[in-house]
C-alpha atoms as a PDB file:
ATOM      1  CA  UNK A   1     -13.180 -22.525  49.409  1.00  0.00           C
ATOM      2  CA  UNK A   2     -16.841 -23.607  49.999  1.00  0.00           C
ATOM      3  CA  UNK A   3     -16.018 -24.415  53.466  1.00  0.00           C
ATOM      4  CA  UNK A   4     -14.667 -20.564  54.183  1.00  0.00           C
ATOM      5  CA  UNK A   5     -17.695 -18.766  52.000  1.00  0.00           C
ATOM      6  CA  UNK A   6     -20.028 -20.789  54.657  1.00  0.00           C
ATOM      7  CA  UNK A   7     -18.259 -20.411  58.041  1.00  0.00           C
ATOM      8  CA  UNK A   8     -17.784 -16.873  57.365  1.00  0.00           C
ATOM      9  CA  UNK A   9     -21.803 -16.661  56.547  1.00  0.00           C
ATOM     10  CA  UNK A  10     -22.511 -18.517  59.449  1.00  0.00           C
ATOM     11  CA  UNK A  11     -19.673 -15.766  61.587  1.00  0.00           C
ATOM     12  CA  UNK A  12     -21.662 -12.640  59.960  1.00  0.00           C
ATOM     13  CA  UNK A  13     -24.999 -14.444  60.927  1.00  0.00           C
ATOM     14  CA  UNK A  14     -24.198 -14.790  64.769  1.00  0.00           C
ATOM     15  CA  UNK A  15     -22.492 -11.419  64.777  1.00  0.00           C
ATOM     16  CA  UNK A  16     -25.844  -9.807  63.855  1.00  0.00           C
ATOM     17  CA  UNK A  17     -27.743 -11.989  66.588  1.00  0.00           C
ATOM     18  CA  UNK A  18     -25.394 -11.003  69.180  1.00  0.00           C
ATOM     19  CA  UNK A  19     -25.206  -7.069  67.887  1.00  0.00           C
ATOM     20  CA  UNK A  20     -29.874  -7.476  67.525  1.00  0.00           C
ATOM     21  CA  UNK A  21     -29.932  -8.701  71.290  1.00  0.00           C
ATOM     22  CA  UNK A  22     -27.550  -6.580  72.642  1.00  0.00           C
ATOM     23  CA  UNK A  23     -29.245  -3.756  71.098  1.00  0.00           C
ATOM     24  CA  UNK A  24     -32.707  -4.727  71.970  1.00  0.00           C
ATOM     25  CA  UNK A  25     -33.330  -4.313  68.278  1.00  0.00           C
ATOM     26  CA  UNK A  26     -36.838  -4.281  67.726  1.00  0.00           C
ATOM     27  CA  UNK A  27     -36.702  -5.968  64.198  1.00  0.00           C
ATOM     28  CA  UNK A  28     -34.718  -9.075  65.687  1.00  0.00           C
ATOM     29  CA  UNK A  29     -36.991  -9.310  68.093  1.00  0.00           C
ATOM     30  CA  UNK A  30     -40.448  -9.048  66.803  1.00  0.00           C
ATOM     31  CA  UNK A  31     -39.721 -12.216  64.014  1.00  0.00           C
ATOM     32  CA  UNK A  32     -42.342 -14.743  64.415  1.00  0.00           C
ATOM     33  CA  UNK A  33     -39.981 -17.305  66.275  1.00  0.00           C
ATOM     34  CA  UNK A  34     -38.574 -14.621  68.886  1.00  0.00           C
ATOM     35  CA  UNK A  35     -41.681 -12.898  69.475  1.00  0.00           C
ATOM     36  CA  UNK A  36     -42.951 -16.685  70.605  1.00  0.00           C
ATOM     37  CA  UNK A  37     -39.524 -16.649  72.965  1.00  0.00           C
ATOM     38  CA  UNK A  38     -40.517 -13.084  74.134  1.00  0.00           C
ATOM     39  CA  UNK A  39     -44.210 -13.633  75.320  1.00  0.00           C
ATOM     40  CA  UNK A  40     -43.014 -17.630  76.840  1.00  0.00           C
ATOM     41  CA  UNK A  41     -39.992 -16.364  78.752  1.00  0.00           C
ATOM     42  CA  UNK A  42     -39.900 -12.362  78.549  1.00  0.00           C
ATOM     43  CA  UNK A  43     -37.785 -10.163  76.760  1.00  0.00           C
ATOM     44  CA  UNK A  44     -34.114  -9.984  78.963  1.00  0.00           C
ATOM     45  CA  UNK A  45     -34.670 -14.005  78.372  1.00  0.00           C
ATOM     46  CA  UNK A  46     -35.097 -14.133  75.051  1.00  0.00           C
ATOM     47  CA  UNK A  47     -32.384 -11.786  74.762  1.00  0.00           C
ATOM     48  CA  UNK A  48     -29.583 -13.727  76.393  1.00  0.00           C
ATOM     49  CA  UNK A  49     -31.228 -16.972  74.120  1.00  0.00           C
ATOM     50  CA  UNK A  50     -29.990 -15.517  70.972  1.00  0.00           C
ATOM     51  CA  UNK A  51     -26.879 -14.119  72.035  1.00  0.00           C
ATOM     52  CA  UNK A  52     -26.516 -17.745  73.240  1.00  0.00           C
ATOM     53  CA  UNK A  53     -27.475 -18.728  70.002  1.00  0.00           C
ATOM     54  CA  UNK A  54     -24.892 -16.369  67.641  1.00  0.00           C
ATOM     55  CA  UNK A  55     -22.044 -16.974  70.168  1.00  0.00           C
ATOM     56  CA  UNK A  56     -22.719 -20.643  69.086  1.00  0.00           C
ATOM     57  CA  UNK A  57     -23.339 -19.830  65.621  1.00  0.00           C
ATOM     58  CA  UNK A  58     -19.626 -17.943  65.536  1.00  0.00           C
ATOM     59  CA  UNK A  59     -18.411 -20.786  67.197  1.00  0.00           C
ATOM     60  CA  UNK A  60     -19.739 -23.489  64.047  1.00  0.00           C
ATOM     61  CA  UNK A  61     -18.541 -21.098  61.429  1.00  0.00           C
ATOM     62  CA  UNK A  62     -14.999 -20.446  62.895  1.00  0.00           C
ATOM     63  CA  UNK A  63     -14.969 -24.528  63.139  1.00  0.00           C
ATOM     64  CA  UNK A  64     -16.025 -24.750  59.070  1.00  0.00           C
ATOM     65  CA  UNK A  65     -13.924 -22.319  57.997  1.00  0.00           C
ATOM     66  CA  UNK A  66     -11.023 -24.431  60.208  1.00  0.00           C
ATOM     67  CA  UNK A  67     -12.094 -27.588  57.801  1.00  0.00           C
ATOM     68  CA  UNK A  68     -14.439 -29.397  60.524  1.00  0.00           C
ATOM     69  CA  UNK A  69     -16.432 -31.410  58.834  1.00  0.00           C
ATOM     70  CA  UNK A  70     -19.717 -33.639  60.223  1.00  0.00           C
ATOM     71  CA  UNK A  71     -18.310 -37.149  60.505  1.00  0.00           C
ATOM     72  CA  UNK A  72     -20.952 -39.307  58.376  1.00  0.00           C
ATOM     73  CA  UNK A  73     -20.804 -42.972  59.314  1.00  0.00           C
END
């Protein structure tokens, strides 16, 4: 149950970074880490980073809530 309750954060979470960038949202994009993407690489590039970023983010929860779990050795 854990497992779901966390993938489905971590769906939500890259939802709102792909909905932010595709919006050019202003408040996803003047945080402290993205700002320091936006004046290194420009905006359209820091854009395309963190829809990057909540595809993959979408792609980890979908793979919790599935029961993947980080094989510890």
């Amino acid at each position: 149950m854990q497992d779901a309750f966390v993938g489905a954060i971590t769906c939500v979470t890259g939802l709102l970074f792909i909905l932010g960038a595709a919006a050019d949202s202003e408040l996803l994009l003047g945080l402290h880490k993205t700002r320091w993407l936006t004046n290194l690489w420009g905006r359209n590039v820091a854009r395309v980073c963190l829809s990057l970023l909540g595809l993959a983010l979408i792609a980890l929860g979908i793979a919790l809530i599935r029961g993947w779990r980080l094989p510890l050795l």
